[in-house]
Protein backbone atom coordinates (compact mmCIF):
# COMPACT_ATOMS: atom_id res chain seq x y z
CA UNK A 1 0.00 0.00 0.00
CA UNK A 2 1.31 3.71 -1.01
CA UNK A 3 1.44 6.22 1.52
CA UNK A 4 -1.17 8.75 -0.44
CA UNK A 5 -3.17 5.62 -0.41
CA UNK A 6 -2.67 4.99 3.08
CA UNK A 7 -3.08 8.44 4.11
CA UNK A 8 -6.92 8.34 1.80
CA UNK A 9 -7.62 4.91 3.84
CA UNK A 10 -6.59 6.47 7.24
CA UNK A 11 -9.12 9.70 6.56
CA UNK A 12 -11.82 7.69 5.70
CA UNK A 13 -11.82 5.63 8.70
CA UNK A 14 -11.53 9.09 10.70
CA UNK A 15 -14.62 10.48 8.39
CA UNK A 16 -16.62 7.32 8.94
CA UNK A 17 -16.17 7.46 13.33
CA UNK A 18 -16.70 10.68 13.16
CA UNK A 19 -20.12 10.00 11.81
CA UNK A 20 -20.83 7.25 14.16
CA UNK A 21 -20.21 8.86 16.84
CA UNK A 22 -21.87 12.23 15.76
CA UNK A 23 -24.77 9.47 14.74
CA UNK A 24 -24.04 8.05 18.68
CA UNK A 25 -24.28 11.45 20.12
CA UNK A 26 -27.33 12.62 18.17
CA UNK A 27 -29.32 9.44 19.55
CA UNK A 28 -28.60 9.88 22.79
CA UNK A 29 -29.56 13.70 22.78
CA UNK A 30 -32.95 12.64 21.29
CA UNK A 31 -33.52 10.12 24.48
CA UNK A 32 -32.47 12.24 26.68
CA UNK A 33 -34.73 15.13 24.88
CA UNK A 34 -38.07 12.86 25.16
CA UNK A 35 -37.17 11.79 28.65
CA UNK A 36 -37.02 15.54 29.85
CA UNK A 37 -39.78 16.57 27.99
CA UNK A 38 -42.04 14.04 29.54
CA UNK A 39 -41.26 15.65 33.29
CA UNK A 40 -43.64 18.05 34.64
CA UNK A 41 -41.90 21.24 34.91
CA UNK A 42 -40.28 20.67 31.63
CA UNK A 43 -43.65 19.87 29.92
CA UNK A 44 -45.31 23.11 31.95
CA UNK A 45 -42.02 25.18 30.42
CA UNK A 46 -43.17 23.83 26.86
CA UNK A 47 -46.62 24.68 27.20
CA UNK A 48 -45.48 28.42 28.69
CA UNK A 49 -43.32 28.80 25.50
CA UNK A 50 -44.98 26.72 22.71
CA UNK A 51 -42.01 28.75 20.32
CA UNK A 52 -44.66 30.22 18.48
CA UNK A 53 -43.99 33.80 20.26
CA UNK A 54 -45.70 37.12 19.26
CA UNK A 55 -45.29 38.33 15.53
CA UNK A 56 -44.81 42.22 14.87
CA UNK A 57 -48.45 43.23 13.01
CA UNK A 58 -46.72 44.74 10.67
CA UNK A 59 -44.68 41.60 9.46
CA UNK A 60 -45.83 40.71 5.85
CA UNK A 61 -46.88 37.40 5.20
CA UNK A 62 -45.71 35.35 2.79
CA UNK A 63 -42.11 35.52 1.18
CA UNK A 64 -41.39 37.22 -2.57
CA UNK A 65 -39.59 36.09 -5.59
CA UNK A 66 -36.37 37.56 -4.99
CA UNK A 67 -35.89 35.36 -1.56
CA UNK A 68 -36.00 32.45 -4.01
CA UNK A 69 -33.26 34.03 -5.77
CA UNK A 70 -31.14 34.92 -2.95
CA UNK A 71 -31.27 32.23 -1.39
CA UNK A 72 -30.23 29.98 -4.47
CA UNK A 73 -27.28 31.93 -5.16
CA UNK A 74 -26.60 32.15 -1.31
CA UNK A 75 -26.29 27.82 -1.39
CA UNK A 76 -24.61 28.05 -4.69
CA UNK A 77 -21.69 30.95 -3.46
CA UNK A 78 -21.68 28.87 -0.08
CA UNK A 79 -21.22 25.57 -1.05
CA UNK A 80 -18.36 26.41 -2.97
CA UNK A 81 -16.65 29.13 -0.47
CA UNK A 82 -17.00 25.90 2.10
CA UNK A 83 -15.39 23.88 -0.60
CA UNK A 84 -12.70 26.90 -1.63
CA UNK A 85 -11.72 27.24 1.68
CA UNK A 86 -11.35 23.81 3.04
CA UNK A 87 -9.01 23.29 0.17
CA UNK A 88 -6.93 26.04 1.13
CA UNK A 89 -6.50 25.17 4.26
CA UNK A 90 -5.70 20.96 4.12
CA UNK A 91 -3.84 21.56 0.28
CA UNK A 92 -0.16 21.67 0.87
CA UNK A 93 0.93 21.58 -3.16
CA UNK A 94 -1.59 23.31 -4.98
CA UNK A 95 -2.00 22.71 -8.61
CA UNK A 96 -1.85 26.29 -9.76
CA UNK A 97 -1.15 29.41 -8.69
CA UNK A 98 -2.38 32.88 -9.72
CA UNK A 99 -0.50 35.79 -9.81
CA UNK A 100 -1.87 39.74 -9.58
CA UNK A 101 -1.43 41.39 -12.96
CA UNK A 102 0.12 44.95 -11.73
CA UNK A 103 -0.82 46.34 -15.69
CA UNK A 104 -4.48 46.01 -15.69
CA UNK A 105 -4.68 47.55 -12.10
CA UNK A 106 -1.94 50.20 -11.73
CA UNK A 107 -2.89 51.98 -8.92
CA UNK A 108 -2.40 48.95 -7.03
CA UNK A 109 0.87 49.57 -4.72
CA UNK A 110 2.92 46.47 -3.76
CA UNK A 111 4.96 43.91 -5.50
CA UNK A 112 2.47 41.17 -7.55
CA UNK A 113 0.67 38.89 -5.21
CA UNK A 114 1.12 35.23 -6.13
CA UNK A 115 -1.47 32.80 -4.38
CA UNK A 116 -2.88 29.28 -5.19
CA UNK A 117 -5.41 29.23 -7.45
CA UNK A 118 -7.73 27.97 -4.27
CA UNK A 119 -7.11 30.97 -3.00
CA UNK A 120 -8.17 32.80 -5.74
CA UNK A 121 -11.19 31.10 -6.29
CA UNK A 122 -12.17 31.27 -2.80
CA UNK A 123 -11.57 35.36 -2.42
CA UNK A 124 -13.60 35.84 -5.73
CA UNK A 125 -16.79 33.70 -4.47
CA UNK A 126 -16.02 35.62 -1.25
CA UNK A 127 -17.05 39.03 -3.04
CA UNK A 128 -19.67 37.32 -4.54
CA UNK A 129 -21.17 36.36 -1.64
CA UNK A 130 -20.76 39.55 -0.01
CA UNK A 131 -22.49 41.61 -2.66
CA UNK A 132 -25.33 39.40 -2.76
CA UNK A 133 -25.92 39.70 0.95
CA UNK A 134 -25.41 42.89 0.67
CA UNK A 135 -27.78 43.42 -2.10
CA UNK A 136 -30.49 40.65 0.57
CA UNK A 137 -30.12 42.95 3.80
CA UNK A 138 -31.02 46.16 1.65
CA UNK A 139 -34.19 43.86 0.69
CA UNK A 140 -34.81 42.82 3.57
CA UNK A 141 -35.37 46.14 5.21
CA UNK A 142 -36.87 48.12 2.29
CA UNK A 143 -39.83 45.24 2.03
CA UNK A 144 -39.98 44.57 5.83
CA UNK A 145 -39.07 41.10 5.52
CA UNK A 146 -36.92 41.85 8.61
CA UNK A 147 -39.66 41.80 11.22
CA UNK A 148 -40.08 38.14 10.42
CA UNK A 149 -36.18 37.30 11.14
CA UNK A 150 -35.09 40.14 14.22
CA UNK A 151 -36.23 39.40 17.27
CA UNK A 152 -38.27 41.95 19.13
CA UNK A 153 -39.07 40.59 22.48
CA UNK A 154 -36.72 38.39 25.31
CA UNK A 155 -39.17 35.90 24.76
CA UNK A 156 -37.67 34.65 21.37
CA UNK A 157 -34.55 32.96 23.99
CA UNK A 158 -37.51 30.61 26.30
CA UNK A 159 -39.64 30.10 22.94
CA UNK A 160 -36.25 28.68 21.26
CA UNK A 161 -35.33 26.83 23.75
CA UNK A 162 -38.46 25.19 24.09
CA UNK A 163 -38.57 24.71 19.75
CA UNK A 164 -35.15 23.04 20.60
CA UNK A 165 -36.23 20.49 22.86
CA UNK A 166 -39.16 19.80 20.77
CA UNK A 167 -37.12 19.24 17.64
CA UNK A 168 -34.95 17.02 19.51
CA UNK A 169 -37.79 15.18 21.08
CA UNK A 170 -39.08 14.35 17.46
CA UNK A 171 -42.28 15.79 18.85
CA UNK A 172 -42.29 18.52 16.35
CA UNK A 173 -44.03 22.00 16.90
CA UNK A 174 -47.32 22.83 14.73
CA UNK A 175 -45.43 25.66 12.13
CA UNK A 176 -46.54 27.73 9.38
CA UNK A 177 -43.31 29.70 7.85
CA UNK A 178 -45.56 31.03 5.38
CA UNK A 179 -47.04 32.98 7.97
CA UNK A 180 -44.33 33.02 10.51
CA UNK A 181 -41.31 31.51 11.50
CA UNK A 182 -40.78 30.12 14.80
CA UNK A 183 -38.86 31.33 17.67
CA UNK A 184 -35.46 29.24 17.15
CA UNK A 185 -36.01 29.46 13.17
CA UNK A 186 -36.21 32.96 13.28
CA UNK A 187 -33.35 33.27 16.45
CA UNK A 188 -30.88 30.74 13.96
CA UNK A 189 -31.75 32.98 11.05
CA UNK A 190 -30.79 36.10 12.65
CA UNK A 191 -27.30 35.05 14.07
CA UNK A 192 -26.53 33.64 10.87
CA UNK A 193 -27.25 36.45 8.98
CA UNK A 194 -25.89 39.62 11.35
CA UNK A 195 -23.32 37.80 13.22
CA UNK A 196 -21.77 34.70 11.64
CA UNK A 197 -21.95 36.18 7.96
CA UNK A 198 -20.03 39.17 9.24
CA UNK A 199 -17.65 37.70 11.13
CA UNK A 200 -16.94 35.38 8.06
CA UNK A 201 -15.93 38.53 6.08
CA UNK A 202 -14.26 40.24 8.69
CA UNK A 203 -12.21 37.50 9.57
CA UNK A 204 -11.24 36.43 6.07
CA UNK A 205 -10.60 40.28 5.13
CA UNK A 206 -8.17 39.98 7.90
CA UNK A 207 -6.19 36.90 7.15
CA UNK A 208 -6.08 38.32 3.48
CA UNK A 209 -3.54 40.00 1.58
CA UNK A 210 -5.94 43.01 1.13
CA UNK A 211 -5.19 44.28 5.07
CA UNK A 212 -2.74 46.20 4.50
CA UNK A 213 0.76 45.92 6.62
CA UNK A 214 0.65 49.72 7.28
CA UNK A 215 -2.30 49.45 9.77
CA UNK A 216 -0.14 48.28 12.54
CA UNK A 217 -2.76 49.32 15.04
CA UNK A 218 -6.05 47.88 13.39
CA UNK A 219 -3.32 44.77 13.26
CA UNK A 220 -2.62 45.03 17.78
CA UNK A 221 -6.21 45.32 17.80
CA UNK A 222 -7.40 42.31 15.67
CA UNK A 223 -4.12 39.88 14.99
CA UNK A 224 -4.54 37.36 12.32
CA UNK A 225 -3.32 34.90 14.47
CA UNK A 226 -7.44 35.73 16.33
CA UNK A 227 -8.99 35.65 12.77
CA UNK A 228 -7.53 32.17 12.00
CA UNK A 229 -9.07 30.80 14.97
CA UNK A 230 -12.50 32.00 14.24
CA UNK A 231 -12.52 32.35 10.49
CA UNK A 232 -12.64 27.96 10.88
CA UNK A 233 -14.89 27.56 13.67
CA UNK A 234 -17.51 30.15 11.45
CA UNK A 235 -17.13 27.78 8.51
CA UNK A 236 -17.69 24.58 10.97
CA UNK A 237 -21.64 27.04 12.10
CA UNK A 238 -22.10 27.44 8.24
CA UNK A 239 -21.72 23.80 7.39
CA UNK A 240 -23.93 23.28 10.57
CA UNK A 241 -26.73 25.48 9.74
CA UNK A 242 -26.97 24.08 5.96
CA UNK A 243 -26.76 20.71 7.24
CA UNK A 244 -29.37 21.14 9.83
CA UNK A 245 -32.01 23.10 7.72
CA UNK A 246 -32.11 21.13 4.72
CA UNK A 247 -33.01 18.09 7.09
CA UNK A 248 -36.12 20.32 8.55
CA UNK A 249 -36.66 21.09 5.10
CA UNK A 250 -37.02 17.93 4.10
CA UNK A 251 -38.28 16.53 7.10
CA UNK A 252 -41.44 19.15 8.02
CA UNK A 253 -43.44 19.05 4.52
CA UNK A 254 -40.59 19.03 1.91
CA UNK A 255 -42.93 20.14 -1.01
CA UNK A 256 -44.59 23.04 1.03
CA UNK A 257 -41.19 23.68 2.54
CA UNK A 258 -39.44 23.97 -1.28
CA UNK A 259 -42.17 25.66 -2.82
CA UNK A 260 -41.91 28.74 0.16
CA UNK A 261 -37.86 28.76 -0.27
CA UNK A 262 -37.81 28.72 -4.10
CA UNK A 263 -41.17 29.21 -5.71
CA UNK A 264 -43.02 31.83 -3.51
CA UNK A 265 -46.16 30.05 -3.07
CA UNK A 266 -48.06 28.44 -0.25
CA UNK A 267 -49.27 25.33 -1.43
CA UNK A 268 -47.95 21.35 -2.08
CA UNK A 269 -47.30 21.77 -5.45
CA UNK A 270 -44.06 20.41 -7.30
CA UNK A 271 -42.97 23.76 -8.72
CA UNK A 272 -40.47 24.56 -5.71
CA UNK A 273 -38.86 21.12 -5.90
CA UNK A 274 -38.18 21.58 -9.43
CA UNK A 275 -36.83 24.68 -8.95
CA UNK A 276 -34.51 23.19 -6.01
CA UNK A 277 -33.33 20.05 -8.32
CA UNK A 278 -32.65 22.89 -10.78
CA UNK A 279 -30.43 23.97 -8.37
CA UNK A 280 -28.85 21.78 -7.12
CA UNK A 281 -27.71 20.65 -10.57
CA UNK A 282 -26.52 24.40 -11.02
CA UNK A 283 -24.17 23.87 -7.67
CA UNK A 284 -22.88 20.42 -8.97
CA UNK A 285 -21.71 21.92 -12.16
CA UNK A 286 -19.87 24.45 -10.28
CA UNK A 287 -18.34 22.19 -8.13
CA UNK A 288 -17.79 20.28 -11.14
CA UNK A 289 -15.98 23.52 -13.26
CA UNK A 290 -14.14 24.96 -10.12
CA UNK A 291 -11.13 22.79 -11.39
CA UNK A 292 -7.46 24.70 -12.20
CA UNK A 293 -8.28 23.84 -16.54
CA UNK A 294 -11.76 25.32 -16.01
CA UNK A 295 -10.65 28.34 -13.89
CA UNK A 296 -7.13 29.37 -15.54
CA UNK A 297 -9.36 31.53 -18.50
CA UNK A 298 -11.25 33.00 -16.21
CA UNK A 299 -8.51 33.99 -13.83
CA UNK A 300 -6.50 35.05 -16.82
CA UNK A 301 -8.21 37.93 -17.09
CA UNK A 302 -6.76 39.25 -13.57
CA UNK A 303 -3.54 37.98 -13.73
CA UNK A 304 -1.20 35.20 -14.54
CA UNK A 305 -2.05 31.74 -14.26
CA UNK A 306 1.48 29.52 -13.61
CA UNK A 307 1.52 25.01 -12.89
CA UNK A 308 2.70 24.29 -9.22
């Protein structure tokens, strides 16, 4: 046996306990969720804070077209950023390597910056990503989508809790996201989208060759080494969150689900899951394309393109 095959043979053992005991960890969690929930304080608790909690009145009902569209080219930029970056991070001899063409942008200052083509790829889905969320929060607040997402009241922290423990306890609350979301939907959905996303770009814009040596003091402030340790543990969240939402997607009325998230309608119909197949096979073929023979024309038009 070769040692890259070794080394392929010695990951996938690690991959596959990792997911037994993650499988391990989740059933005990759910035991130990319906054996709490069936106490009497805990089931009085539940009944306090069904997770419903109270909706602004002026939260619209209903989500439009362009959620649908964010939120396809939000798992399309992610999926591949998650990809991008993991590969920067475990790839020790990268295939290719891009290097800043000085010409095309004179007024940048600095010798050319030379960086795998990972790297590359990663930093341009990165401001991809950015301007569409960008472009979502100014959305979200011009249409008042936002009441339906920011909490307004304590209350949201008991209610989620209580949604939690219900999720866990496969006892699932009654939910219409049409409508509303719940209290933990609608707590998740929040800290992904004001906290986590932010600290993704802030921490990234940090560790990149963008920050600029001359800010010494922004540099005391915020060292890279702190941006490294929580640029990773942000990507673990993201890969969390997907993971956990398409389950409850699929689990809690898939076609009603889908046809909310991608078709803007309230009904069982078919139309979101085609659109969500659709896309899907858009993200495959860019996981497909984001290879060094696929990339080098594209990146050619920034800079140079060199083999390892």
């Amino acid at each position: 046996m070769t040692t890259s095959t070794a080394k392929r043979t010695s990951r996938t053992s690690r991959a596959l306990l990792a997911a037994l005991v993650a499988v391990g960890c989740l059933a005990i969690a759910v035991l130990a969720a319906r054996w709490l929930i069936g106490l009497p304080a805990v089931a009085s608790f539940v009944e306090r804070y069904p997770g419903t909690g109270a909706v602004p009145a002026a939260a619209p009902t209903g989500l439009p077209a362009w959620a649908g569209w964010q939120h396809f080219l939000n798992l399309f930029f992610m999926v591949l950023i998650i990809r991008t970056g993991w590969q920067v991070r475990t790839t020790r001899r990268p295939e290719a390597y891009w290097t800043r063409n000085n010409k095309r942008f004179p007024r940048t200052k600095g010798a050319p910056t030379k960086i795998s083509l990972d790297l590359w790829l990663h930093l341009s889905l990165d401001a991809l990503w950015l301007l569409n969320g960008a472009v979502f929060v100014v959305l979200l607040f011009a249409t008042g989508q936002w009441l339906r997402i920011v909490p307004t009241t304590w209350e949201v922290l008991p209610n989620a809790a209580s949604v939690g423990l219900q999720y866990l306890s496969l006892d699932w609350p009654t939910e219409n996201g049409w409508i509303h979301y719940n209290a933990l939907q609608s707590l998740t959905y929040f800290v992904t989208i004001f906290v986590a996303a932010p600290l993704a770009a802030i921490t990234g814009f940090r560790m990149s060759s963008a920050w600029s040596k001359r800010w010494t003091r922004a540099g005391k402030v915020f060292p890279v080494d702190l941006a490294r340790k929580l640029h990773l543990p942000v990507m673990v969240y993201f890969v969390l969150f997907i993971v956990t939402h398409v389950t409850l997607v699929m689990a809690t009325g898939a076609l009603r689900n889908l046809n909310h998230i991608f078709a803007a309608r309230d009904d069982a119909g078919w139309t979101g899951f085609g659109f969500f197949a659709g896309a899907l096979a858009v993200v495959v073929v860019g996981w497909v394309l984001a290879r060094p023979m696929f990339l080098q024309p594209v990146a050619s038009l920034t800079g140079k393109v060199t083999a390892r």
